[in-house]
N, C-alpha and C. Protein backbone atom coordinates (compact mmCIF):
# COMPACT_ATOMS: atom_id res chain seq x y z
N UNK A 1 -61.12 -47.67 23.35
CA UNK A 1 -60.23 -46.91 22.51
C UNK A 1 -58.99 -46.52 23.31
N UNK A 2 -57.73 -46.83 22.84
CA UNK A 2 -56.64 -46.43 23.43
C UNK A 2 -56.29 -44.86 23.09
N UNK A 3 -55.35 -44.55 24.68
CA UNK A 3 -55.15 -43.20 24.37
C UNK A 3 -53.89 -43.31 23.93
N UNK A 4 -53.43 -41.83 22.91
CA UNK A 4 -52.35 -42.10 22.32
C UNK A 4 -51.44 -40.59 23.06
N UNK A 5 -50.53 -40.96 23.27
CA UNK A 5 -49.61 -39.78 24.00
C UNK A 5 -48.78 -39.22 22.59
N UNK A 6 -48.53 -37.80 23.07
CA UNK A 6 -47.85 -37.67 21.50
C UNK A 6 -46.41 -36.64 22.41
N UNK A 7 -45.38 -36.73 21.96
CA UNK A 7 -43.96 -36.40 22.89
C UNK A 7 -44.02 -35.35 22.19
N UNK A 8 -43.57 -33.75 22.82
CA UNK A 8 -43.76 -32.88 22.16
C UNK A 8 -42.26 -31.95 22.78
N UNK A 9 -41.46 -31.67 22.02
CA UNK A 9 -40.22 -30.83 22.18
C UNK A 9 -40.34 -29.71 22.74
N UNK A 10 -40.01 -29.64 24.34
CA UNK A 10 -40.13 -27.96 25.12
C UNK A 10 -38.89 -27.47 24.17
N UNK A 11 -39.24 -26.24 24.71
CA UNK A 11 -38.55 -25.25 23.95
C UNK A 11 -36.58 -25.23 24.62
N UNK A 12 -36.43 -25.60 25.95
CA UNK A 12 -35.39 -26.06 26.15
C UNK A 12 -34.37 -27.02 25.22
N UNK A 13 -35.32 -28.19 25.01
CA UNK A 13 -35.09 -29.34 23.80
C UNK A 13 -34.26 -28.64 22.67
N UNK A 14 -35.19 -27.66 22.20
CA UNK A 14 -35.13 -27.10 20.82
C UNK A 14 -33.82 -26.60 20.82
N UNK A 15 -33.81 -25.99 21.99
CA UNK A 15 -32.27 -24.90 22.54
C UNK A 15 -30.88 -26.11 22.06
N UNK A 16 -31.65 -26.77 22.83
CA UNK A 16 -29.95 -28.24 22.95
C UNK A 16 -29.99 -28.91 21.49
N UNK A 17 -30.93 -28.65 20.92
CA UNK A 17 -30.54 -29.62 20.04
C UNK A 17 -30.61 -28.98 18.81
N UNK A 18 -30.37 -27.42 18.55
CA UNK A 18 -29.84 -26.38 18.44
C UNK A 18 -28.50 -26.08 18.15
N UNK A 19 -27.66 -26.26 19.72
CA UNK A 19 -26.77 -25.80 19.66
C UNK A 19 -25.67 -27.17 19.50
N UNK A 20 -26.27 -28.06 19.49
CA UNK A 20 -25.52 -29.68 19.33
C UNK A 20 -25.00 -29.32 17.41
N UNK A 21 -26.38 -29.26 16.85
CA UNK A 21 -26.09 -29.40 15.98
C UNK A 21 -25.11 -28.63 15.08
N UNK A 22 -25.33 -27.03 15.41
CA UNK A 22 -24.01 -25.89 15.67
C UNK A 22 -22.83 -26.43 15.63
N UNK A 23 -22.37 -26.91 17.13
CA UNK A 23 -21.74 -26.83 17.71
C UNK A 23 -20.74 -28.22 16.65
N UNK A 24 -21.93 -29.35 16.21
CA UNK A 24 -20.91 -30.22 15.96
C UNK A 24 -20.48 -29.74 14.06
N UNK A 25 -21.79 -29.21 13.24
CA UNK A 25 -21.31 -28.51 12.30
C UNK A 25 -20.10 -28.20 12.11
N UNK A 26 -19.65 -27.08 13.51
CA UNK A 26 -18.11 -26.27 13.03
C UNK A 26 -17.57 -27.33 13.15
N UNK A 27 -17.52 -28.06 14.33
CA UNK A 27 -16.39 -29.21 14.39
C UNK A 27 -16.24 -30.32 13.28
N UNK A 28 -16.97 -30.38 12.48
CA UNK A 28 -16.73 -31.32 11.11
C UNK A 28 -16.21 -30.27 9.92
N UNK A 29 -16.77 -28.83 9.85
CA UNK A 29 -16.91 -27.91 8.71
C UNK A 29 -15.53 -27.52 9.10
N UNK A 30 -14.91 -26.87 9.86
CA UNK A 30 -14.02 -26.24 9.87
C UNK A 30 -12.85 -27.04 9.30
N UNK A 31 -12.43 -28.06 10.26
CA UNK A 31 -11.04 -28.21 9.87
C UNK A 31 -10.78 -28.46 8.43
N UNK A 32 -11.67 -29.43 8.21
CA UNK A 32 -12.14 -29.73 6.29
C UNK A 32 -11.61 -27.82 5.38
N UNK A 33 -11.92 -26.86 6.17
CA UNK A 33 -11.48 -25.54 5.38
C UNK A 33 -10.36 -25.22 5.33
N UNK A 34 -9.90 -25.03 6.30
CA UNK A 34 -8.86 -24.26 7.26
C UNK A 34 -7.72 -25.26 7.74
N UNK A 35 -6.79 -24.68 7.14
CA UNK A 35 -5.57 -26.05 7.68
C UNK A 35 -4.38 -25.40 8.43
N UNK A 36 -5.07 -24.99 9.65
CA UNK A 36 -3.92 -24.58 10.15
C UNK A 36 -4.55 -24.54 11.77
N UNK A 37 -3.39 -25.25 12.61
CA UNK A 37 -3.79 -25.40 13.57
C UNK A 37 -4.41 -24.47 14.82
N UNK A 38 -3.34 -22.95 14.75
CA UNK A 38 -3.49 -21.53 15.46
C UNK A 38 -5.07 -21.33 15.00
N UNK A 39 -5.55 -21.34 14.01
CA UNK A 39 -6.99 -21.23 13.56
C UNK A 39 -7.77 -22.22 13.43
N UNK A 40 -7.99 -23.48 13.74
CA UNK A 40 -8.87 -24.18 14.15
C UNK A 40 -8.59 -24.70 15.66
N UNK A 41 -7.70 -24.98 16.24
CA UNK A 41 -7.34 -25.46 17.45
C UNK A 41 -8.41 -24.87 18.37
N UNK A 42 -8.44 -22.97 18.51
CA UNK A 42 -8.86 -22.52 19.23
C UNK A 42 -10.71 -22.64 18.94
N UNK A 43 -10.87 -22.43 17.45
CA UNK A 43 -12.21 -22.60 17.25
C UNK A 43 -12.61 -23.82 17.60
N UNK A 44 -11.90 -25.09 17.46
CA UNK A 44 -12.70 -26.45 18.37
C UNK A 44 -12.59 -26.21 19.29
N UNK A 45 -11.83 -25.72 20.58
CA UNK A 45 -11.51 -25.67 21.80
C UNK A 45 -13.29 -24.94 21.97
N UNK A 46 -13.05 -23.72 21.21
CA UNK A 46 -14.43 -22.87 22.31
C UNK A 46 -15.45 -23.70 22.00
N UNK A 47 -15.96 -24.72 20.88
CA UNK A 47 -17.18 -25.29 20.80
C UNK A 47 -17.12 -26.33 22.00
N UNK A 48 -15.97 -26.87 21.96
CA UNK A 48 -15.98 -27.82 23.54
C UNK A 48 -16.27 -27.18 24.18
N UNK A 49 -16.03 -26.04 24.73
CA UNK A 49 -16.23 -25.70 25.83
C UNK A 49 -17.57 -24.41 26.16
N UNK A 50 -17.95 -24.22 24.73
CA UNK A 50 -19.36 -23.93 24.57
C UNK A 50 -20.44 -25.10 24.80
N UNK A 51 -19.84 -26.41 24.31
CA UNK A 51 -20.61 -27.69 24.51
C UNK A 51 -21.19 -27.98 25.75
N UNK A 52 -19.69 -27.76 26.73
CA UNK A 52 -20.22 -28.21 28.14
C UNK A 52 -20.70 -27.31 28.83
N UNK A 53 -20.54 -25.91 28.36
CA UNK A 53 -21.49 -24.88 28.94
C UNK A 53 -22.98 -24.98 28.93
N UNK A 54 -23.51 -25.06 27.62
CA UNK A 54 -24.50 -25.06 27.18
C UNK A 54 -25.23 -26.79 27.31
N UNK A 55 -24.55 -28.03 27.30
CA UNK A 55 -24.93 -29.41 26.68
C UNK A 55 -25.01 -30.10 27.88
N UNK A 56 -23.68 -30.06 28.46
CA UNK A 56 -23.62 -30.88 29.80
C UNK A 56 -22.86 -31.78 29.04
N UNK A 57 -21.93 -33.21 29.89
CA UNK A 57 -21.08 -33.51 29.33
C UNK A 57 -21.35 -34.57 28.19
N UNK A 58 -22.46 -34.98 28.46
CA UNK A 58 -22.65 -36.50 27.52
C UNK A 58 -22.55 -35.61 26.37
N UNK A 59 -23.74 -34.38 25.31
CA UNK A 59 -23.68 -34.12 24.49
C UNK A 59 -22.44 -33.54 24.20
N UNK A 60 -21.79 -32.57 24.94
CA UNK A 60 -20.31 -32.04 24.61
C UNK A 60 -19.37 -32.97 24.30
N UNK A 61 -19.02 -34.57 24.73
CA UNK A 61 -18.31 -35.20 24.86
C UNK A 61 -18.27 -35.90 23.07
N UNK A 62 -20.15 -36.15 22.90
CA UNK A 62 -20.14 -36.42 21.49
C UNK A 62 -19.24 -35.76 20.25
N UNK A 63 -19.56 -33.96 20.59
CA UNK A 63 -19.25 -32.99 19.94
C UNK A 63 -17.55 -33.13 19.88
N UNK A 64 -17.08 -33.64 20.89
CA UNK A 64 -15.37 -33.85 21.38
C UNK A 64 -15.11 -34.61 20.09
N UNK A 65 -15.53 -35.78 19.88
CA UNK A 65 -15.03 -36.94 19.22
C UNK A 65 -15.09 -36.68 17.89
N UNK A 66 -15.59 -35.48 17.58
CA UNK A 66 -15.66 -35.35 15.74
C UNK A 66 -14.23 -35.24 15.40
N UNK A 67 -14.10 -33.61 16.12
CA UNK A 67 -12.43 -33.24 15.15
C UNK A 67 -11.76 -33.74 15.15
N UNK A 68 -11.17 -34.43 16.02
CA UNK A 68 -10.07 -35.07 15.52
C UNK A 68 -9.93 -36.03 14.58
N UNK A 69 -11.28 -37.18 13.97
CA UNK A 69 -11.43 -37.95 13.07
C UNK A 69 -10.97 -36.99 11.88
N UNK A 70 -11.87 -35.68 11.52
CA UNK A 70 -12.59 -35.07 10.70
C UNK A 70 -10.93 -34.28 10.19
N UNK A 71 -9.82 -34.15 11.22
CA UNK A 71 -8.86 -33.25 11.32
C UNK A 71 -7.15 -34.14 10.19
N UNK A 72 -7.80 -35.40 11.16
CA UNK A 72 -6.86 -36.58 10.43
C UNK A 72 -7.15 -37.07 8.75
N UNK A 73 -8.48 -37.05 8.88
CA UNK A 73 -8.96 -37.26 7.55
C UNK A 73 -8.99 -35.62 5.98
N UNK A 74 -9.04 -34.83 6.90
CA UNK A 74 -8.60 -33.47 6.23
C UNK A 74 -6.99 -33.26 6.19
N UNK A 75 -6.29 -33.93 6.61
CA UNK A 75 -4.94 -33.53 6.38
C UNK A 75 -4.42 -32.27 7.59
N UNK A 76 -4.97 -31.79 8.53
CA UNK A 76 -4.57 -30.81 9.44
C UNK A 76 -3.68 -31.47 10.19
N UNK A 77 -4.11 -33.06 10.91
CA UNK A 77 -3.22 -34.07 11.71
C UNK A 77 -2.64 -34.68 10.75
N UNK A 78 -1.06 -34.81 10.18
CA UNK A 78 -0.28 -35.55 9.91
C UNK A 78 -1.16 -37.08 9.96
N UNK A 79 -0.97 -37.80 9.03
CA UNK A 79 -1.10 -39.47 8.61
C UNK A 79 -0.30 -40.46 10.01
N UNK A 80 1.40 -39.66 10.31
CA UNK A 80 2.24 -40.91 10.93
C UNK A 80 1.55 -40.41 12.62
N UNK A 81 0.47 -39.19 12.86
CA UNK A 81 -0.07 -38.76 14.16
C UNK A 81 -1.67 -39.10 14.24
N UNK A 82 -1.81 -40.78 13.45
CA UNK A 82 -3.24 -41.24 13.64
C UNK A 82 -3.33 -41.97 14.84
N UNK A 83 -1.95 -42.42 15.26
CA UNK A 83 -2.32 -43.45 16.71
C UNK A 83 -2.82 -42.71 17.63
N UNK A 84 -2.59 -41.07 17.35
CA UNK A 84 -2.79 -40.14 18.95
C UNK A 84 -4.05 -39.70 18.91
N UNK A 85 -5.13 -39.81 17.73
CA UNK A 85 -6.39 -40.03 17.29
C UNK A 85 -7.32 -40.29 19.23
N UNK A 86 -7.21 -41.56 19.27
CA UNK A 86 -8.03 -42.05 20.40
C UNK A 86 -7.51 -40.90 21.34
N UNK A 87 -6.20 -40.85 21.34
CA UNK A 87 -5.96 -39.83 22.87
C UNK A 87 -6.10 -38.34 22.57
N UNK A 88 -6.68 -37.64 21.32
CA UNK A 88 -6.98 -36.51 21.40
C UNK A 88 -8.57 -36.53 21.93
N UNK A 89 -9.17 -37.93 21.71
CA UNK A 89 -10.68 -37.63 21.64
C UNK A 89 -10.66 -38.00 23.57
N UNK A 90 -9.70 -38.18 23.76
CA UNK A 90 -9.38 -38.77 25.26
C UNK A 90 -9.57 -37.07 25.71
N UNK A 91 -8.50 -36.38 25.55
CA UNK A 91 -8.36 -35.16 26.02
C UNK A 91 -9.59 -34.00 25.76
N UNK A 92 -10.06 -34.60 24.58
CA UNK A 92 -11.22 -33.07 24.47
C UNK A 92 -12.39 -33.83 25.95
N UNK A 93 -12.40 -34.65 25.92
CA UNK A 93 -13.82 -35.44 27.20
C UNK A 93 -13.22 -34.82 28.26
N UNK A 94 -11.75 -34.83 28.72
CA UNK A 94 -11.35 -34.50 30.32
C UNK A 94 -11.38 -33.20 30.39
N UNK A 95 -11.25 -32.10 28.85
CA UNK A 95 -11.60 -30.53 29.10
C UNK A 95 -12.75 -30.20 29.21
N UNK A 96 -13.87 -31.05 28.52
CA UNK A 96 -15.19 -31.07 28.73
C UNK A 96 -15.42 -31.45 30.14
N UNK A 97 -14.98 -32.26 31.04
CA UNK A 97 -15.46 -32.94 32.01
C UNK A 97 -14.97 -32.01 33.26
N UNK A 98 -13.46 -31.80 33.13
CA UNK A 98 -12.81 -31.17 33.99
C UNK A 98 -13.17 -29.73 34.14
N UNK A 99 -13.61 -28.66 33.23
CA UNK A 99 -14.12 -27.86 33.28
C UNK A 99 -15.61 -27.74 33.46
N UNK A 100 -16.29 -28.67 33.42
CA UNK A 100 -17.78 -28.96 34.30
C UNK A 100 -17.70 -29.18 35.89
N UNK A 101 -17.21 -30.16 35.82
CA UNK A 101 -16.64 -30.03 36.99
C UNK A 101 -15.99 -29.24 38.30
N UNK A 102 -15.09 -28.16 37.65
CA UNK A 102 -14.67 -26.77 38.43
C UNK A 102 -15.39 -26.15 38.13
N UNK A 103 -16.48 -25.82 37.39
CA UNK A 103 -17.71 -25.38 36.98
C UNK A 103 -18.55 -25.43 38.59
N UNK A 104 -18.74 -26.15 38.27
CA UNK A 104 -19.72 -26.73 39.98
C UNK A 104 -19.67 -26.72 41.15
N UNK A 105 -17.80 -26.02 41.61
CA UNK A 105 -17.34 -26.14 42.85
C UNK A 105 -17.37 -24.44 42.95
N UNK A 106 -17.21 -23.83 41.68
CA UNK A 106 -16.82 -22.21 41.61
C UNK A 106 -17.85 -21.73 40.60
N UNK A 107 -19.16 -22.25 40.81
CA UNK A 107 -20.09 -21.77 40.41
C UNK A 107 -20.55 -20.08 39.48
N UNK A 108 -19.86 -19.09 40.29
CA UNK A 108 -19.53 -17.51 39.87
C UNK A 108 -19.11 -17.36 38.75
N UNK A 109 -18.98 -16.02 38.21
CA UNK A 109 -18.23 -15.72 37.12
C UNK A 109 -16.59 -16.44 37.16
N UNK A 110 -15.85 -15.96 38.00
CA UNK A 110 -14.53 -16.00 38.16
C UNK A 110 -14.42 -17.87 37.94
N UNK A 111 -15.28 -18.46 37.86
CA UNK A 111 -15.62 -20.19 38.04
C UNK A 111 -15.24 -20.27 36.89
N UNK A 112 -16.00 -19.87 35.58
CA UNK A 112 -15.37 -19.89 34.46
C UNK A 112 -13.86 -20.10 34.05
N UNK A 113 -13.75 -18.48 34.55
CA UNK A 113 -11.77 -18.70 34.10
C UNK A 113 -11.17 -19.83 34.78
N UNK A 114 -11.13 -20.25 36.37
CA UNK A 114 -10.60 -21.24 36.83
C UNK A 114 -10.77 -22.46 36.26
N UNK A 115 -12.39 -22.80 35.74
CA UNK A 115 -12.34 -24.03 35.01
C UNK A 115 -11.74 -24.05 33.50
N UNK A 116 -11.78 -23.21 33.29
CA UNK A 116 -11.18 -23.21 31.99
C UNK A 116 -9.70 -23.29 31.67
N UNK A 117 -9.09 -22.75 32.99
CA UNK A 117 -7.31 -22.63 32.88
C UNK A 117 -7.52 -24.67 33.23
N UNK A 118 -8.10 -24.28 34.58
CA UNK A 118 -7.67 -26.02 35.32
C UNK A 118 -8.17 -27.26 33.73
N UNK A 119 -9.15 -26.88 33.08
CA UNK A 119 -9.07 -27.76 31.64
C UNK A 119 -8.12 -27.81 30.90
N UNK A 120 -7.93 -26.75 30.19
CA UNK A 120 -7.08 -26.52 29.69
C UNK A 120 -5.85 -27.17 29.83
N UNK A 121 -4.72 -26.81 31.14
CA UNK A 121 -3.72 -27.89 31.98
C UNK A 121 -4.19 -29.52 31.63
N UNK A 122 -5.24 -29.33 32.39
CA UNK A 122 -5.32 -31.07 31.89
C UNK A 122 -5.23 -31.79 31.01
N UNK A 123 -5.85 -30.59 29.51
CA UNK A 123 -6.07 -32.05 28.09
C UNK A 123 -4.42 -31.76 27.75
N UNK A 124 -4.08 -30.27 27.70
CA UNK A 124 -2.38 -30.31 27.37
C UNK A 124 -1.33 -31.41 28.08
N UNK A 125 -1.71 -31.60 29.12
CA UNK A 125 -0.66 -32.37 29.96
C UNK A 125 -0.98 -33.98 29.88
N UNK A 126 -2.30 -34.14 29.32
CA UNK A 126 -2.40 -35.50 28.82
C UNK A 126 -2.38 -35.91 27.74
N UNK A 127 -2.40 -35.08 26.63
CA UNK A 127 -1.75 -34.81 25.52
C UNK A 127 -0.03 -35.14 25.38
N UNK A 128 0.71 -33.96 25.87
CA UNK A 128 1.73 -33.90 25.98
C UNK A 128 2.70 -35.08 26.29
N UNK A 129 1.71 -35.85 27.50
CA UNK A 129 2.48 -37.25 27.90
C UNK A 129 2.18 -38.12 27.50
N UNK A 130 0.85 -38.46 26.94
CA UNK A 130 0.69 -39.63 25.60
C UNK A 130 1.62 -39.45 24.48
N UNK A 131 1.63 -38.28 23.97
CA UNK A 131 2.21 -38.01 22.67
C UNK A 131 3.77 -38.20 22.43
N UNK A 132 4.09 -38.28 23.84
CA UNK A 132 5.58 -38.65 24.35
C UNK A 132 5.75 -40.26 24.04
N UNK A 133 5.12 -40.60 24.76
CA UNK A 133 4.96 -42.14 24.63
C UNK A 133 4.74 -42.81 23.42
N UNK A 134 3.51 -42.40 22.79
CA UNK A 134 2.66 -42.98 21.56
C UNK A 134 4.21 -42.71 20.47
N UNK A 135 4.30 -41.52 20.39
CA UNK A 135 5.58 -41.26 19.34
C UNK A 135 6.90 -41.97 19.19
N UNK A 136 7.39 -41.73 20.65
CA UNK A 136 8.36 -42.77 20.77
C UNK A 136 8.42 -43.99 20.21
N UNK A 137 7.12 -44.76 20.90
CA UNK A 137 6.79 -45.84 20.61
C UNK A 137 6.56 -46.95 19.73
N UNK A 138 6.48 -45.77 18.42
CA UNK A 138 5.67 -46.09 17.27
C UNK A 138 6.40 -45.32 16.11
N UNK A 139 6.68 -44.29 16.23
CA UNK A 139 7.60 -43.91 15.14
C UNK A 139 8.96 -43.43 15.26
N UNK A 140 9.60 -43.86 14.50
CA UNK A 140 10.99 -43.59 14.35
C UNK A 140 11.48 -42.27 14.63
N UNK A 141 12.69 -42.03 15.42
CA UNK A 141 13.32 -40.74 15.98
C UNK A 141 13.78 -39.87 14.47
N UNK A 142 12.91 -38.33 13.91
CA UNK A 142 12.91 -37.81 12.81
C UNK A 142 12.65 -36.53 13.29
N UNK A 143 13.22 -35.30 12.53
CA UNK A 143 13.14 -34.11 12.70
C UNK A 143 11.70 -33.73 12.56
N UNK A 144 10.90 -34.68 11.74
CA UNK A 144 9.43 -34.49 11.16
C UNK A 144 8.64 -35.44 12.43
N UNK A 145 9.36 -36.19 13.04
CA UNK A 145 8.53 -36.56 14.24
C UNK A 145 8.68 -35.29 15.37
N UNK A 146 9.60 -34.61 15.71
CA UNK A 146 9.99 -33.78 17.08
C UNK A 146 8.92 -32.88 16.26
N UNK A 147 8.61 -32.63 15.05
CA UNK A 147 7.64 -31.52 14.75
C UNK A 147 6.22 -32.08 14.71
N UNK A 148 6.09 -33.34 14.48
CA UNK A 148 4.61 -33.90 14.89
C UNK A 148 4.50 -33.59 16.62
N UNK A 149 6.02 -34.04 17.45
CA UNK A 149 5.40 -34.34 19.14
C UNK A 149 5.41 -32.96 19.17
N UNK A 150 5.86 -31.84 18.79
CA UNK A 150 5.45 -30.26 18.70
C UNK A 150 3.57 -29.86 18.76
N UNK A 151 3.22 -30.45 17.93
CA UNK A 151 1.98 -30.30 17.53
C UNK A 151 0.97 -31.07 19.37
N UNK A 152 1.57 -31.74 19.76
CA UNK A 152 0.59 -32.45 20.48
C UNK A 152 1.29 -31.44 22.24
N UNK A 153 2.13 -30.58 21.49
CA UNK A 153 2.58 -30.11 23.45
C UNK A 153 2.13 -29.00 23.29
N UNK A 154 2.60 -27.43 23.38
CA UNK A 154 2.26 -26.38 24.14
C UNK A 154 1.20 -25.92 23.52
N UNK A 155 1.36 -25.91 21.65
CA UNK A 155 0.14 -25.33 21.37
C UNK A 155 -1.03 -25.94 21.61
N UNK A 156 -1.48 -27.02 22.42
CA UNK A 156 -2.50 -27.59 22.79
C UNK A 156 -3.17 -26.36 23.59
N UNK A 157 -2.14 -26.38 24.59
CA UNK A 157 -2.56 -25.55 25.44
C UNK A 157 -2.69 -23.64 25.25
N UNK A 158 -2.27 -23.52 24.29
CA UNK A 158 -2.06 -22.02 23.67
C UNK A 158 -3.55 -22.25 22.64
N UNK A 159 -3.97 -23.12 22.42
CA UNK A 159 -5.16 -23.02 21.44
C UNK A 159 -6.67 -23.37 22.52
N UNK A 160 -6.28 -24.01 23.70
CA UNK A 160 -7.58 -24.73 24.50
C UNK A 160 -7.96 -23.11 25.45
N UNK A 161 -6.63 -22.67 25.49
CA UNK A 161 -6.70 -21.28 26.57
C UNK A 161 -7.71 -19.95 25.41
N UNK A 162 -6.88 -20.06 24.60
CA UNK A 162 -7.87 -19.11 23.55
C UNK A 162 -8.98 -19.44 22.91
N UNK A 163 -9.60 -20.68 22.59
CA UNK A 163 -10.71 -21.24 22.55
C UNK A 163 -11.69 -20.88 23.89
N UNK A 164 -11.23 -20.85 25.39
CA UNK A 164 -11.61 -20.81 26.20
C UNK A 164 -12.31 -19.21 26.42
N UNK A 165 -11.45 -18.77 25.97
CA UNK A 165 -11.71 -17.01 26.03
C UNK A 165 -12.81 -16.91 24.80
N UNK A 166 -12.69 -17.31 23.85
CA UNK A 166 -13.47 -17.02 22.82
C UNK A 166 -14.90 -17.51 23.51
N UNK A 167 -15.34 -18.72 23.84
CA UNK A 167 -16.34 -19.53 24.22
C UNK A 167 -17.12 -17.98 25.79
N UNK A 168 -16.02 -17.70 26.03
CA UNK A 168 -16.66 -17.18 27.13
C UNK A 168 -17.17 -15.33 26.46
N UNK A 169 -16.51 -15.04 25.46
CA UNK A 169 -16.96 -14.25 24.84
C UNK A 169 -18.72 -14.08 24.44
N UNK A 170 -18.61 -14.79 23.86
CA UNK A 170 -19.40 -15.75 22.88
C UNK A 170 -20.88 -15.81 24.34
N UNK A 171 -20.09 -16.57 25.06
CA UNK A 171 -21.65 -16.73 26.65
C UNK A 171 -21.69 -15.61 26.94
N UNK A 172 -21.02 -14.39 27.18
CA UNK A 172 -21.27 -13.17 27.39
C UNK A 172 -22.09 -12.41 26.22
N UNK A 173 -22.06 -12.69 25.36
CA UNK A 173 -22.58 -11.71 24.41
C UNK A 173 -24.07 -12.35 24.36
N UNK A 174 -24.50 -13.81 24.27
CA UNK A 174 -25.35 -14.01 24.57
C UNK A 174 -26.17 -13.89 25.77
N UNK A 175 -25.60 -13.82 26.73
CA UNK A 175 -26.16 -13.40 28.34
C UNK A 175 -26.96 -12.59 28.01
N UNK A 176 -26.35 -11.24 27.26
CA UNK A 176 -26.49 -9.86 27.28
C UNK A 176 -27.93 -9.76 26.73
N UNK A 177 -27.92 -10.53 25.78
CA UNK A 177 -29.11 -10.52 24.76
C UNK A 177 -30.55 -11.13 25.43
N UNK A 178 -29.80 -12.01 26.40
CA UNK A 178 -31.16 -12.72 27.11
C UNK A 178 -31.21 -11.78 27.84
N UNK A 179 -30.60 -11.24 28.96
CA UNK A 179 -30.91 -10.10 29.58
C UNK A 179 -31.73 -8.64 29.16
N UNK A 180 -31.56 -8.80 27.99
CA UNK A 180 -32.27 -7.30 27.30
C UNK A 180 -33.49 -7.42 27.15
């Protein structure tokens, strides 16, 4: 008689696959509501960066690649700003990655904020210089383009920084609770 093994979900499991499902929820639910960038920008930002807190990067990276499909197809991203599609899902992986990363060198509290500014910088500034390029490139010089390449520069970074704060809110309030 063969023995039969049966795979059974630790309670860790349950945690991740938990907060995956959370996590990617808002990122499909939201923008579909809410059409405005100051108010979803920052709410995807903190699930990224709740993702890689909590996921590590493979699952966070998944969680990366929704909104912006979900954002273009809701009307939040402009139609003539679908080529920058691949390079937003480019930028949410290097805030996920890059902030794991300074994560690991500055381990402490204060590790947080540093990885989170040093992310932050990064997806804006690779943003910013694709969106330079891709735009140019591809669509015609228009007052409604300088307001699309608007959309892909500072408030990137004005929404990844406050997403960032929120996310760390958010791990603090939960800390607290595991601690009690």
């Amino acid at each position: 008689m063969a023995k039969t093994k049966i795979a059974a979900l630790e309670r860790s499991d349950w945690k991740s696959i938990t907060w995956f499902v959370g996590l990617m929820a808002v990122a499909i639910v939201l923008p579909r509501l809410i059409h405005n960038q100051f108010i979803t920008g920052p709410i995807v930002n903190a699930t990224l960066f709740l993702g890689a807190y909590y996921l590590g990067n493979g699952a966070a990276v998944m969680v990366g690649l929704v909104p912006s499909v979900v954002a273009l197809s809701s009307g939040l991203l402009p139609l003539p700003l679908a080529p920058m599609v691949p390079f937003i899902m480019i930028s949410n992986a290097l805030l996920i990655v890059v902030f794991n990363w300074v994560r690991k060198i500055f381990p402490d509290s204060k590790g947080f904020g540093s990885s989170a500014i040093l992310a932050s910088l990064t997806k804006y500034l690779f943003l910013y210089l694709t969106s330079l390029f891709v735009i140019k490139a591809i669509l015609p010089s228009t007052l409604a383009t300088k307001a699309m390449a608007v959309m892909m520069a500072w408030p990137q970074l004005v929404t990844a920084l406050v997403g960032a704060v929120i996310a760390f809110g958010i791990i603090r309030i939960l800390k607290k609770d595991v601690d009690a």
